[in-house]
C-alpha atoms as a PDB file:
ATOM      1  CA  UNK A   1      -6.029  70.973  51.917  1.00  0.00           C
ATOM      2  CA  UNK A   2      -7.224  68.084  53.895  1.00  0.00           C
ATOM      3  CA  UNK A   3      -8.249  69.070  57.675  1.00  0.00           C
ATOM      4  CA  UNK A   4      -6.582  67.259  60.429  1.00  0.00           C
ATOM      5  CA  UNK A   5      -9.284  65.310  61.458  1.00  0.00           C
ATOM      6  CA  UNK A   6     -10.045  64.557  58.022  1.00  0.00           C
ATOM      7  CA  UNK A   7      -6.134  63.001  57.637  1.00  0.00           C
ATOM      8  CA  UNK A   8      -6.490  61.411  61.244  1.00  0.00           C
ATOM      9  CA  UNK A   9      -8.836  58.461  59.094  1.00  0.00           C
ATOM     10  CA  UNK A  10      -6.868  58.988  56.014  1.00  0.00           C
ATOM     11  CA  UNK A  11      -3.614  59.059  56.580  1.00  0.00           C
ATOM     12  CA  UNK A  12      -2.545  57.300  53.697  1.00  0.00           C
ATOM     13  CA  UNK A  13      -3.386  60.443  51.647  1.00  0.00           C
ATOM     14  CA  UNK A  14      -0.958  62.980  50.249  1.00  0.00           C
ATOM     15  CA  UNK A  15      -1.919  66.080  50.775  1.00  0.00           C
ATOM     16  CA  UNK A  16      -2.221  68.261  47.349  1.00  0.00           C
ATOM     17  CA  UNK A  17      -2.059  72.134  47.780  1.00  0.00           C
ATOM     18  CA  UNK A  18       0.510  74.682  47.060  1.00  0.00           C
ATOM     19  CA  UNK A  19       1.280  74.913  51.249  1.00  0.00           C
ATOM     20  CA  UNK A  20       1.891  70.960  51.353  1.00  0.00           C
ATOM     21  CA  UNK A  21       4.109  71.791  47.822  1.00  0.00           C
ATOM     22  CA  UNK A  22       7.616  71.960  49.968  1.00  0.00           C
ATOM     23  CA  UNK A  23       7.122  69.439  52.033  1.00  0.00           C
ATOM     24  CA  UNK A  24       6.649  67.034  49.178  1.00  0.00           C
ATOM     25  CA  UNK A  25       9.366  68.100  47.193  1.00  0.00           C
ATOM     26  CA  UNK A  26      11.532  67.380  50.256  1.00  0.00           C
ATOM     27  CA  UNK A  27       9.692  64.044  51.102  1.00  0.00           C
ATOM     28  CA  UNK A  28       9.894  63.512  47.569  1.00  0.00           C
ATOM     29  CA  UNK A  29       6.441  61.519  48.090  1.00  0.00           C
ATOM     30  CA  UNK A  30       8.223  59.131  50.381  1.00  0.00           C
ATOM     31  CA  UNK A  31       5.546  56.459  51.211  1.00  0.00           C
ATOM     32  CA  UNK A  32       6.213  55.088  54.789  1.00  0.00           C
ATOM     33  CA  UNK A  33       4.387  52.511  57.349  1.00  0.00           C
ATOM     34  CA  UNK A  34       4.460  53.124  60.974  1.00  0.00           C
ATOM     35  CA  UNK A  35       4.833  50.062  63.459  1.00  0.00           C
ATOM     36  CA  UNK A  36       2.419  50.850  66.228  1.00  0.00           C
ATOM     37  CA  UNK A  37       0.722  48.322  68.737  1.00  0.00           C
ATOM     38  CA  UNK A  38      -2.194  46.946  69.970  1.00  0.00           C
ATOM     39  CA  UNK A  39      -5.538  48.345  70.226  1.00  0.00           C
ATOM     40  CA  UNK A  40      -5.943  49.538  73.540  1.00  0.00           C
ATOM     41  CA  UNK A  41      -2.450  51.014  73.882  1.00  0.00           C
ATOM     42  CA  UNK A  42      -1.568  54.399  73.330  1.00  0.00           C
ATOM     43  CA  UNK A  43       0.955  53.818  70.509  1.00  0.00           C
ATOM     44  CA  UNK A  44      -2.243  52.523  68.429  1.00  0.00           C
ATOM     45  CA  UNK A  45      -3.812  56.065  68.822  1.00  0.00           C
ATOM     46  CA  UNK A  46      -0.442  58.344  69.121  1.00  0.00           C
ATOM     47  CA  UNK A  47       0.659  56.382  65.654  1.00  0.00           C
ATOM     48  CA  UNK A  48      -2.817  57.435  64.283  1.00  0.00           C
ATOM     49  CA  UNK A  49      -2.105  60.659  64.616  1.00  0.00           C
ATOM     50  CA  UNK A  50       1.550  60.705  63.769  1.00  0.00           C
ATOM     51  CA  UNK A  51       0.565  59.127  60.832  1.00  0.00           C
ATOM     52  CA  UNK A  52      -1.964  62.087  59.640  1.00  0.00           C
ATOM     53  CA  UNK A  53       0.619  64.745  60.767  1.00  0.00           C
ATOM     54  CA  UNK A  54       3.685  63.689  58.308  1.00  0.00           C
ATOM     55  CA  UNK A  55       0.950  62.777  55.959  1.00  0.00           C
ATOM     56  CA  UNK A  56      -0.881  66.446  56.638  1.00  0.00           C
ATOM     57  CA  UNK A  57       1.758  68.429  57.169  1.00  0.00           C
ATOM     58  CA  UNK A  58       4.743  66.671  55.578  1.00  0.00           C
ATOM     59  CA  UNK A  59       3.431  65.408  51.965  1.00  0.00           C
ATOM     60  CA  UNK A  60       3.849  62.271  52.867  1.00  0.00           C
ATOM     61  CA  UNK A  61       1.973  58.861  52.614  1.00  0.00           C
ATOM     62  CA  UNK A  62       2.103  57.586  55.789  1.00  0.00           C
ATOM     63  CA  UNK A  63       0.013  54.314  57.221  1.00  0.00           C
ATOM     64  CA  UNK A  64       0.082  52.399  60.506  1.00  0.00           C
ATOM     65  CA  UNK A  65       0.622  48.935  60.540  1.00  0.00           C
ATOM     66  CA  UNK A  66      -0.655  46.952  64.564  1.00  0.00           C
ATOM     67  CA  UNK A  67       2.383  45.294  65.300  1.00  0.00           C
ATOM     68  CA  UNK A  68       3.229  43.370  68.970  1.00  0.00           C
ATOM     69  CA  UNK A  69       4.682  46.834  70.360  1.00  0.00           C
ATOM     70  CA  UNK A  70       8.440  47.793  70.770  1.00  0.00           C
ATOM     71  CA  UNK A  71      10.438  44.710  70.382  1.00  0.00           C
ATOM     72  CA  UNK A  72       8.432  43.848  66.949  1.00  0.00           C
ATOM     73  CA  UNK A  73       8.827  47.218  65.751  1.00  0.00           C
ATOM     74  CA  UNK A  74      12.734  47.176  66.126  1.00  0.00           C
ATOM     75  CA  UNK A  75      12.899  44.023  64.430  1.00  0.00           C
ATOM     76  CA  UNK A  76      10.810  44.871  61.566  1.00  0.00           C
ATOM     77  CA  UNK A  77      12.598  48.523  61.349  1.00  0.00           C
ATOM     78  CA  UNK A  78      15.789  46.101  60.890  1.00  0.00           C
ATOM     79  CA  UNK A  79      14.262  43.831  58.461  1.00  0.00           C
ATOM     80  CA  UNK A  80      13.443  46.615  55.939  1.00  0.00           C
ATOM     81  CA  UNK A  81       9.400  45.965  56.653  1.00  0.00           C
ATOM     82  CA  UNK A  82       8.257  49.194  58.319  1.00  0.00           C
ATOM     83  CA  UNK A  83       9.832  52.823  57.724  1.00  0.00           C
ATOM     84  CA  UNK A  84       8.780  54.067  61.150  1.00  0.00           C
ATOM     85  CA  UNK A  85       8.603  52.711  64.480  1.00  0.00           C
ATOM     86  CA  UNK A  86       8.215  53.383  68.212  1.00  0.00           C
ATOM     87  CA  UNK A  87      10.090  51.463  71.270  1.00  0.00           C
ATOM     88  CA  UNK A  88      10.762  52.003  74.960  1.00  0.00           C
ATOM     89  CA  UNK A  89      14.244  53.158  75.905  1.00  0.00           C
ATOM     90  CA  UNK A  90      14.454  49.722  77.430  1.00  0.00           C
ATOM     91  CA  UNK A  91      13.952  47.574  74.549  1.00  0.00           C
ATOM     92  CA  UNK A  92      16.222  49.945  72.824  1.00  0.00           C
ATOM     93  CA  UNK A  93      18.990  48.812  75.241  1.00  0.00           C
ATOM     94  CA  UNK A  94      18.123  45.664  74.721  1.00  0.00           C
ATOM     95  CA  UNK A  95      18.124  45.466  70.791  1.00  0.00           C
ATOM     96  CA  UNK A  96      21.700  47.414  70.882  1.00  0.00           C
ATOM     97  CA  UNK A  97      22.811  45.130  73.260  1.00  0.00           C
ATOM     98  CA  UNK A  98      21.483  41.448  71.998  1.00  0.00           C
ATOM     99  CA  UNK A  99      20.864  40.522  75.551  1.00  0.00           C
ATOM    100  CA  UNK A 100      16.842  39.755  75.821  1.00  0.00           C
ATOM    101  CA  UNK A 101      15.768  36.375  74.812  1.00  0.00           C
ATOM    102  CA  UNK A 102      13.557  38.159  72.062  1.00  0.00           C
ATOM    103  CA  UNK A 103      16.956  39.593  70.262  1.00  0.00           C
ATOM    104  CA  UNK A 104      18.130  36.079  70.419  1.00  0.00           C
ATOM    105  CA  UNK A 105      21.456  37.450  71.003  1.00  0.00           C
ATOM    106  CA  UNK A 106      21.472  39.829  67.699  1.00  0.00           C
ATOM    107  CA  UNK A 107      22.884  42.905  68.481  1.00  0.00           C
ATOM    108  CA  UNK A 108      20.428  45.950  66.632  1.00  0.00           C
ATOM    109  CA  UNK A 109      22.428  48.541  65.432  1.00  0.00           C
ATOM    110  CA  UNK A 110      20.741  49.386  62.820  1.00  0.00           C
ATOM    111  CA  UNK A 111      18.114  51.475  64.363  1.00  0.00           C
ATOM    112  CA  UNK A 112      18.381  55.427  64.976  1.00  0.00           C
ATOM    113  CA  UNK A 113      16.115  57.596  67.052  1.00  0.00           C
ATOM    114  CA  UNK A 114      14.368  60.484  65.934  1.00  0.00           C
ATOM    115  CA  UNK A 115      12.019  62.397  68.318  1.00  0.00           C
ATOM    116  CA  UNK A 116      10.733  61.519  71.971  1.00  0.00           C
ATOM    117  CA  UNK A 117       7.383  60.905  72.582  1.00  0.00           C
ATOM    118  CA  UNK A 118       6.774  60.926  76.452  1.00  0.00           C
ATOM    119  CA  UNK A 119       7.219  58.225  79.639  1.00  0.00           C
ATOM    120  CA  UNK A 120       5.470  54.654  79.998  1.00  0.00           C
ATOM    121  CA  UNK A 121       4.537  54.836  83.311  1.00  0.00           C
ATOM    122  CA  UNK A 122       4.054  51.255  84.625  1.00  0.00           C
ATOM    123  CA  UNK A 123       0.802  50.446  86.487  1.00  0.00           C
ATOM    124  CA  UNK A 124      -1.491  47.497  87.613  1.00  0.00           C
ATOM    125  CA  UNK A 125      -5.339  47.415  87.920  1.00  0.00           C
ATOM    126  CA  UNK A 126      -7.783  44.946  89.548  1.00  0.00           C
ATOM    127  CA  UNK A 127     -11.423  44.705  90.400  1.00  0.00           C
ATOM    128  CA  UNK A 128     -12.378  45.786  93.660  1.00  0.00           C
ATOM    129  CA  UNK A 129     -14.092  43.157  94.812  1.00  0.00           C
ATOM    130  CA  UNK A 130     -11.088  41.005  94.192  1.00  0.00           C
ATOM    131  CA  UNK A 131      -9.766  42.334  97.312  1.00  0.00           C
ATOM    132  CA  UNK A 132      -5.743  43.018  95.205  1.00  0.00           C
ATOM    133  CA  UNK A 133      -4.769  46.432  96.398  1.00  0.00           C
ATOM    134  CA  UNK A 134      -0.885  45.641  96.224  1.00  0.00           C
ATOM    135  CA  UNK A 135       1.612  44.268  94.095  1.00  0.00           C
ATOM    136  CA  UNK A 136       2.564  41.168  96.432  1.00  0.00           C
ATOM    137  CA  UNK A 137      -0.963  39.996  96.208  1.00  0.00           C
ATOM    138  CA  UNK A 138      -0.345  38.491  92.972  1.00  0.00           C
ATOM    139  CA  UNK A 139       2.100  35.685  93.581  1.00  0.00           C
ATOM    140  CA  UNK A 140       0.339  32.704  92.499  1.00  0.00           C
ATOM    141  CA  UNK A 141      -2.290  35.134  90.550  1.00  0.00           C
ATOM    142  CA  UNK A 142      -2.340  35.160  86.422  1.00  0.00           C
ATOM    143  CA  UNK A 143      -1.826  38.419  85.218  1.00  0.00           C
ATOM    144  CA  UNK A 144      -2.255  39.807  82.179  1.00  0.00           C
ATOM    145  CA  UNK A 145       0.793  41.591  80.775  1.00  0.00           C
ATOM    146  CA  UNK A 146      -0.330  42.853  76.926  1.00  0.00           C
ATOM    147  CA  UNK A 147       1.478  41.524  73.906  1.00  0.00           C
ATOM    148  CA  UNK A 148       4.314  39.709  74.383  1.00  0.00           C
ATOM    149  CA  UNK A 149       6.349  41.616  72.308  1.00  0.00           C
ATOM    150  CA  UNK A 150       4.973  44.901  74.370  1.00  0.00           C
ATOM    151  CA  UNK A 151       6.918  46.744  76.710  1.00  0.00           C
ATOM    152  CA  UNK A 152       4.869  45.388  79.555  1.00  0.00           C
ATOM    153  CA  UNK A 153       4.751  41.942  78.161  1.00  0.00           C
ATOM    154  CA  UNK A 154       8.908  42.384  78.031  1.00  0.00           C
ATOM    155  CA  UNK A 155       9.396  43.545  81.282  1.00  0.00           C
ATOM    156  CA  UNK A 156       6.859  42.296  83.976  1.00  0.00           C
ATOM    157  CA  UNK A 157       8.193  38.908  83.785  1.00  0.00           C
ATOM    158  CA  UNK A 158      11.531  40.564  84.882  1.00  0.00           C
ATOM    159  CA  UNK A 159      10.076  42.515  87.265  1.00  0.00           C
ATOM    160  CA  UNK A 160       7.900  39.374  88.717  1.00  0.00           C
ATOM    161  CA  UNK A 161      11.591  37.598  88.871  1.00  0.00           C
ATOM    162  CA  UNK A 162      13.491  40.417  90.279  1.00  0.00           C
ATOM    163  CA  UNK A 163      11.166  40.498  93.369  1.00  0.00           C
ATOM    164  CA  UNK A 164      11.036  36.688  93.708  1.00  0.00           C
ATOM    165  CA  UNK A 165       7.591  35.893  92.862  1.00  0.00           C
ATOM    166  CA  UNK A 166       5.359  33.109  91.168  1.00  0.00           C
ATOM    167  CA  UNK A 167       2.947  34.741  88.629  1.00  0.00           C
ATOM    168  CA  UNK A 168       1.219  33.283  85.333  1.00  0.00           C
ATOM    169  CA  UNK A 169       1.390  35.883  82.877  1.00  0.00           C
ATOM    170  CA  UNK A 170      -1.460  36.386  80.075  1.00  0.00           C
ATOM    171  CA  UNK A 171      -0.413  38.138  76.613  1.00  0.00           C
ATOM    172  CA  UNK A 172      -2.834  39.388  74.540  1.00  0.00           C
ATOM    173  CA  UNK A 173      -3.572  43.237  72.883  1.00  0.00           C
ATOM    174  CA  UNK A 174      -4.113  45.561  75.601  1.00  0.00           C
ATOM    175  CA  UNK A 175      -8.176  45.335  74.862  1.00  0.00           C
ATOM    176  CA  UNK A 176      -8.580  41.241  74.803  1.00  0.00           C
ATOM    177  CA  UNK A 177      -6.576  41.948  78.193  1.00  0.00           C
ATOM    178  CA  UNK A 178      -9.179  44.604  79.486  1.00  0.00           C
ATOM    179  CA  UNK A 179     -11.946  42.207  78.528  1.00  0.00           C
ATOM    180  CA  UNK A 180     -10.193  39.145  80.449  1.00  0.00           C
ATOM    181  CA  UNK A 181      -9.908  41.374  83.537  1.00  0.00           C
ATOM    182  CA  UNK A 182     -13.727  42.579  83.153  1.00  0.00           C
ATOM    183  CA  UNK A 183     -15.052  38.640  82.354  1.00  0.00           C
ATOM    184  CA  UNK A 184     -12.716  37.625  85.545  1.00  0.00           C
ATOM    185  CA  UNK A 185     -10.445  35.389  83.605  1.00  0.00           C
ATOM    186  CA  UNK A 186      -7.207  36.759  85.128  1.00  0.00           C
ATOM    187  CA  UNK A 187      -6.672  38.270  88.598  1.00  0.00           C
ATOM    188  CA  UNK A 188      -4.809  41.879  87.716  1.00  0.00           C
ATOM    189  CA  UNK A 189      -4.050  43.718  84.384  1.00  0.00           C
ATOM    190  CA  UNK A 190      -0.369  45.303  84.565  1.00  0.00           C
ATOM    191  CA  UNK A 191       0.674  47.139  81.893  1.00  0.00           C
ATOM    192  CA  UNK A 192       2.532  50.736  80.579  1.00  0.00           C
ATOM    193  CA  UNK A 193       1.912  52.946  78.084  1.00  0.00           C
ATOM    194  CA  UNK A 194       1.382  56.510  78.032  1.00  0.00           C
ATOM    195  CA  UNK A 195      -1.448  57.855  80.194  1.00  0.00           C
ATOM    196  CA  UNK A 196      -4.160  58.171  80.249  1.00  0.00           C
ATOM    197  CA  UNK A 197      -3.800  54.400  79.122  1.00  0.00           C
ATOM    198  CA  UNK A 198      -7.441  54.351  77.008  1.00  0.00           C
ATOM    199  CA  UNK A 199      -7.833  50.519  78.089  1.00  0.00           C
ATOM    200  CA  UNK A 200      -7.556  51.840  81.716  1.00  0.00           C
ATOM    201  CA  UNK A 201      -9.802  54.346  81.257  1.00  0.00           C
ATOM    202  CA  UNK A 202     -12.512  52.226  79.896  1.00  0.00           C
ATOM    203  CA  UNK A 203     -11.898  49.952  82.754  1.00  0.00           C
ATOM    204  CA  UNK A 204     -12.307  53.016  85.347  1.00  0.00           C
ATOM    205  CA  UNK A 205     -15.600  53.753  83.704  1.00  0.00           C
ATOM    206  CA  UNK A 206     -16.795  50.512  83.702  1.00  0.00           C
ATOM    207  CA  UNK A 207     -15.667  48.488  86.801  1.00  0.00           C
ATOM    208  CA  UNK A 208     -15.073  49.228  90.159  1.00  0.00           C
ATOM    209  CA  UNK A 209     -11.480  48.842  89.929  1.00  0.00           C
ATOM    210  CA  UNK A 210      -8.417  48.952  92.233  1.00  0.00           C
ATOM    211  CA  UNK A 211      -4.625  51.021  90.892  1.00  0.00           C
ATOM    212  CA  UNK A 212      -1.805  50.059  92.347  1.00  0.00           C
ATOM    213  CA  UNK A 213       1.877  49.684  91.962  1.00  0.00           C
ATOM    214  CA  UNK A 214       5.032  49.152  94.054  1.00  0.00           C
ATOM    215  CA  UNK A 215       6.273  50.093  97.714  1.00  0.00           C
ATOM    216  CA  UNK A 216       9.577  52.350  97.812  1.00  0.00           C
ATOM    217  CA  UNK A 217      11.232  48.815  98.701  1.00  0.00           C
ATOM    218  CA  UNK A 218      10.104  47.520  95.930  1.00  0.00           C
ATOM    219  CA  UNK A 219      10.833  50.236  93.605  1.00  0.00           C
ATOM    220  CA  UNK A 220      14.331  50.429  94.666  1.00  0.00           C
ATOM    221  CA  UNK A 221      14.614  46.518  93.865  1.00  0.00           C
ATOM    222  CA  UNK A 222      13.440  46.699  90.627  1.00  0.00           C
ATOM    223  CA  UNK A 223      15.541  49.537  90.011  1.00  0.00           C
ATOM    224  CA  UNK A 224      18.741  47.561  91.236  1.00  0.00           C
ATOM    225  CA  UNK A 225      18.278  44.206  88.925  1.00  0.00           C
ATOM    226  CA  UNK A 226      16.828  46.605  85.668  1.00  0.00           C
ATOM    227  CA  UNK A 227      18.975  50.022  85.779  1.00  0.00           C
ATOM    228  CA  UNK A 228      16.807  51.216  82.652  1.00  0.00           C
ATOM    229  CA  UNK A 229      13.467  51.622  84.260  1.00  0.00           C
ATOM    230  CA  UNK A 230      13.776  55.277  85.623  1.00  0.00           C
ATOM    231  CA  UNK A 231      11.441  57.053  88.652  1.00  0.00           C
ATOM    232  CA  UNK A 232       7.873  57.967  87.231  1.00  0.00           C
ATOM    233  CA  UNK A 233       4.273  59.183  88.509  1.00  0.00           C
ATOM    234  CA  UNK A 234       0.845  58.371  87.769  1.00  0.00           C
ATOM    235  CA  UNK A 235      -0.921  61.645  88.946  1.00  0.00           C
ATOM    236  CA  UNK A 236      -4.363  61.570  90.051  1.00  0.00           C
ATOM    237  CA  UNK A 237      -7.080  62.061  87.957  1.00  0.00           C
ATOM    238  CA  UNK A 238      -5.931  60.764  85.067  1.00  0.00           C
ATOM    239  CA  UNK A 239      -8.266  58.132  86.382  1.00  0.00           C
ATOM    240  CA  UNK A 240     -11.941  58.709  88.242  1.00  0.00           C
ATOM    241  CA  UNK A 241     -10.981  55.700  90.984  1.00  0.00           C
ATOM    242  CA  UNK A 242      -7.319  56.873  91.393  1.00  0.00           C
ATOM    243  CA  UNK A 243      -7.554  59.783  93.750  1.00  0.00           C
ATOM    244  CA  UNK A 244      -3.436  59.696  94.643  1.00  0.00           C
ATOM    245  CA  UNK A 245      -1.034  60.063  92.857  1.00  0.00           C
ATOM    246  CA  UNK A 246       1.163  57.147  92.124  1.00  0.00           C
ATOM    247  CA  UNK A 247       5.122  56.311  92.373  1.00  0.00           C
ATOM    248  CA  UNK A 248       5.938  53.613  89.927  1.00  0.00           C
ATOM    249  CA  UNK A 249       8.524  52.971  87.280  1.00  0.00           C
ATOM    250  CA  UNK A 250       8.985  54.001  83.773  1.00  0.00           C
ATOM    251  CA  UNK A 251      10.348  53.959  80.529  1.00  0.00           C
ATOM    252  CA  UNK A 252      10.582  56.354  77.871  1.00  0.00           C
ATOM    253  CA  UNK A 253       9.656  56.053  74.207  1.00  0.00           C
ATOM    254  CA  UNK A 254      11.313  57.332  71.175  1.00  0.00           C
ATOM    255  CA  UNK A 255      10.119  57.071  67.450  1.00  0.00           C
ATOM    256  CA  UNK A 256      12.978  55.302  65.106  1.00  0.00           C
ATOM    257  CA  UNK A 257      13.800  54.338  61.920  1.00  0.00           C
ATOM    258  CA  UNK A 258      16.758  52.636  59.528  1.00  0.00           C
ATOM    259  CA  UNK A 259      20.157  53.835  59.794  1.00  0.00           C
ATOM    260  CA  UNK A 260      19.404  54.117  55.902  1.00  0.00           C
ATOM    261  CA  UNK A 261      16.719  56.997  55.732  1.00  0.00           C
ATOM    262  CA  UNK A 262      18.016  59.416  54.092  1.00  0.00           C
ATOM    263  CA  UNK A 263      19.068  62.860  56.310  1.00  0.00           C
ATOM    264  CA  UNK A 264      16.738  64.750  54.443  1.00  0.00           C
ATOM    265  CA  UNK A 265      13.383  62.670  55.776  1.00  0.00           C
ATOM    266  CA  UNK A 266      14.404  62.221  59.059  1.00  0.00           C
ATOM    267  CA  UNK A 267      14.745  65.880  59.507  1.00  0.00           C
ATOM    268  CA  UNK A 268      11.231  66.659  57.870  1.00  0.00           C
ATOM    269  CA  UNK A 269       9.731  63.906  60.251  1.00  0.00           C
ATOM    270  CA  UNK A 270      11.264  65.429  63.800  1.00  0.00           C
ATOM    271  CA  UNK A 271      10.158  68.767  62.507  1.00  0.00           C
ATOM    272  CA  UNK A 272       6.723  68.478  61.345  1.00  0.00           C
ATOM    273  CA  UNK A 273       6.040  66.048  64.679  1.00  0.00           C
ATOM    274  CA  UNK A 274       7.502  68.487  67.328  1.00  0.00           C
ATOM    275  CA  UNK A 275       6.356  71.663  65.602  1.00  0.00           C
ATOM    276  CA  UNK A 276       2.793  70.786  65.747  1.00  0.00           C
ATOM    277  CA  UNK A 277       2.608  69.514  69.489  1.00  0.00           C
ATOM    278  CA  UNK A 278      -0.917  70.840  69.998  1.00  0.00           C
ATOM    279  CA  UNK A 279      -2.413  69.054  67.293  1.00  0.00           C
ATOM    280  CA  UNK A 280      -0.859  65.618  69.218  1.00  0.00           C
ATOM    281  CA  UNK A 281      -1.993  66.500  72.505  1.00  0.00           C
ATOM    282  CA  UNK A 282      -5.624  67.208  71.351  1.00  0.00           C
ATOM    283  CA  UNK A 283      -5.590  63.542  70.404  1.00  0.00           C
ATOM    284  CA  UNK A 284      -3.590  61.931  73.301  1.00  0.00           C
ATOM    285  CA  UNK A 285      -2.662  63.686  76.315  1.00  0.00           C
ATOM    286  CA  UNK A 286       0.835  61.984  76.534  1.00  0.00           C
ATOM    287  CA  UNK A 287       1.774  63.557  73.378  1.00  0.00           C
ATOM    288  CA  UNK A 288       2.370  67.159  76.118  1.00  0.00           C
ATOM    289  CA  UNK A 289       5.759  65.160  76.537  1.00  0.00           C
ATOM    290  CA  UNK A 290       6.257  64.993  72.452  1.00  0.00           C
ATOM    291  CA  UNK A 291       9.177  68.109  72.878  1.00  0.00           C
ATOM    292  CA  UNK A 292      12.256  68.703  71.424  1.00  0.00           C
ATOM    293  CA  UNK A 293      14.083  69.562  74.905  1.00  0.00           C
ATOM    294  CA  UNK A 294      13.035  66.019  76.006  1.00  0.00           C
ATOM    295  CA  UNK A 295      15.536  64.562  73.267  1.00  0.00           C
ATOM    296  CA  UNK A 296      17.809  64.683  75.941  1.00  0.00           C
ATOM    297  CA  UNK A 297      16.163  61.376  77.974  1.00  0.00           C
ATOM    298  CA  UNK A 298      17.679  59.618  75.313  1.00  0.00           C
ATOM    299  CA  UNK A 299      21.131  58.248  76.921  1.00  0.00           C
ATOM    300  CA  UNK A 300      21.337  54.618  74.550  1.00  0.00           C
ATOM    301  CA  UNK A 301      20.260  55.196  71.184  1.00  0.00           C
ATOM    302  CA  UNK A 302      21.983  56.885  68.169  1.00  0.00           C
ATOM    303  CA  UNK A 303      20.044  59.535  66.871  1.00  0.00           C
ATOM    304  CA  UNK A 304      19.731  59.935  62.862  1.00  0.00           C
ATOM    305  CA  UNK A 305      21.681  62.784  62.049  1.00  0.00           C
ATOM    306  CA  UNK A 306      18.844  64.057  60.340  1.00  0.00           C
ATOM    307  CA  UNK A 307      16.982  64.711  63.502  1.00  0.00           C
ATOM    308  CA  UNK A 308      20.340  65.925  65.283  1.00  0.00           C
ATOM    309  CA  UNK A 309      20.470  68.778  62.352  1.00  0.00           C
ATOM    310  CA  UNK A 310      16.793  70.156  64.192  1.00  0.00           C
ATOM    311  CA  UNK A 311      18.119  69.667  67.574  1.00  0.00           C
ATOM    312  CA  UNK A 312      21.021  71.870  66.696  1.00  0.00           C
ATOM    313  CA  UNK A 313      18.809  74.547  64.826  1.00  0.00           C
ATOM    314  CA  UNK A 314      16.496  74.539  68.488  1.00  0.00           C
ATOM    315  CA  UNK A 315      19.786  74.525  70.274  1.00  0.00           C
ATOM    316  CA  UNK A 316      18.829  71.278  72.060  1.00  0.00           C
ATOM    317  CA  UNK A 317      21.831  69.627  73.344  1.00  0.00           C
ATOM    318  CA  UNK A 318      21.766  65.881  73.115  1.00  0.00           C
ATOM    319  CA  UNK A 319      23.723  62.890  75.379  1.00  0.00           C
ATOM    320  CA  UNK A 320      27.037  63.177  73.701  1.00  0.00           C
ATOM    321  CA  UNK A 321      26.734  58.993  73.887  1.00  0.00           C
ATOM    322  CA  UNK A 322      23.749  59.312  71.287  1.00  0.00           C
ATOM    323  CA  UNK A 323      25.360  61.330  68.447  1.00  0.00           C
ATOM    324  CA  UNK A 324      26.385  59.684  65.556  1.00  0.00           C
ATOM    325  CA  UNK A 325      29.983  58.546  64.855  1.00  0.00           C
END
């Protein structure tokens, strides 16, 4: 059978063997592409090894596609283009809803959730010697925000308009971003994604770099104009130059797919992902959230009834709003 790290760089292998046997003649060799995002995010390297789980574990042929992040990945889950996907609670709301400028007011109900994956904490970095230590200091700054489609990208222009201030934003994959900040084409990097965010931490080896995110006052504004964003932490030491730990704001992710998977896949998916949590968290530290009991953050979504039938074997209970009709 092919080793874990060996399906981590092939995960568009099936697995062969008499163990993989019953997972394949439940998958019945279902071939599926995961939506992801940019390099530099962690959905780039927790899709990796999604990807070589179902493929390892679940008989399944299962490839990443980069895509622009959430909002892309709901779109292209509704199009028919991608199996799998991941988004942010927010976009979620947003896609059910029709009322972001990127849904251009079509309402996504198309899209079901399956497991949860863990929080996006969101977070802002600058070089020290460019003196930012606090979110104000960027009015009349450019920023870089990640793909435009991103989480971030979605949501700091809100949050820059909810607190009344001028800012350029910069899109661009979270690593073009990281290089802008380090070449000191923009004035701050904010961005979210689960943490340790890997372009972060190659910025806090390289650079002497400032973290910073919002006063209470602030936080309680933001909270007050977008009700989705929920109370998070950025501990210390996730980071060598962070040495508090951080209140910000946060969204949570959730994988997804079509309405139309059958019951019988989505159940095979939520099982082999949150029945191998170790193998996730040795290859991204955020993946510690990837539990079954944290099905419950989901308050928006509709979850596939596939993945219901697990909760209710692990006697999870779920948001009564969320279970299917």
């Amino acid at each position: 059978m092919i080793g874990f790290r060996r399906a981590l760089l092939v995960a568009a292998l099936v697995v062969m063997s008499p163990l993989a046997a019953p997972a394949v003649a439940i998958a019945q060799s279902q071939s599926l592409t995961l939506g992801t995002a940019s390099v530099g995010g962690t959905y780039h390297v927790y899709g990796g090894v999604v990807a070589a789980l179902l493929t390892d574990k679940a008989g399944m042929q299962v490839t990443t596609q980069q895509t622009q992040g959430p909002n892309q990945n709901v779109i292209m889950i509704d199009d028919g283009k991608i199996g799998l996907g991941m988004t942010t609670m927010g976009v979620a709301l947003q896609a059910l809803q029709g009322s972001a400028p990127w849904t251009k007011g079509k309402k996504y109900d198309s899209i079901r959730a399956l497991f949860p994956m863990y929080d996006t904490p969101m977070q802002c970095v600058a070089l020290k010697k460019s003196g930012i230590t606090s979110f104000r200091q960027l009015e009349g700054k450019t920023v870089g925000t990640g793909p435009k489609a991103g989480t971030p990208g979605t949501y700091f222009p809100l949050i820059f308009e909810a607190l009344g201030m001028k800012v350029t934003a910069r899109n661009g994959q979270g690593s073009e971003v990281g290089n802008q900040l380090n070449d000191g084409l923009i004035d701050a990097f904010c961005f979210g994604a689960g943490v340790p965010v890997p372009i972060f931490t190659q910025l806090d080896a390289e650079q002497a770099i400032n973290f910073f995110t919002w006063t209470p006052e602030e936080i309680a504004t933001i909270r007050a104009r977008i009700p989705e964003f929920t109370e998070s932490k950025v501990l210390k030491g996730l980071y060598r130059q962070q040495t508090e730990d951080q209140k910000t704001i946060g969204l949570y992710n959730f994988a997804i797919a079509s309405k139309d998977m059958s019951d019988a896949v989505a159940y095979r998916i939520t099982k082999t992902i949150l029945e191998n949590n170790s193998a996730m968290v040795r290859a991204h530290a955020a993946a510690k959230e990837t539990v079954a009991a944290n099905a419950a953050r989901n308050t928006v979504l509709t979850f596939h009834p596939g993945a219901v039938r697990y909760y209710k074997e692990k006697g999870i209970k779920l948001d009564p709003a969320t279970l299917p009709k």
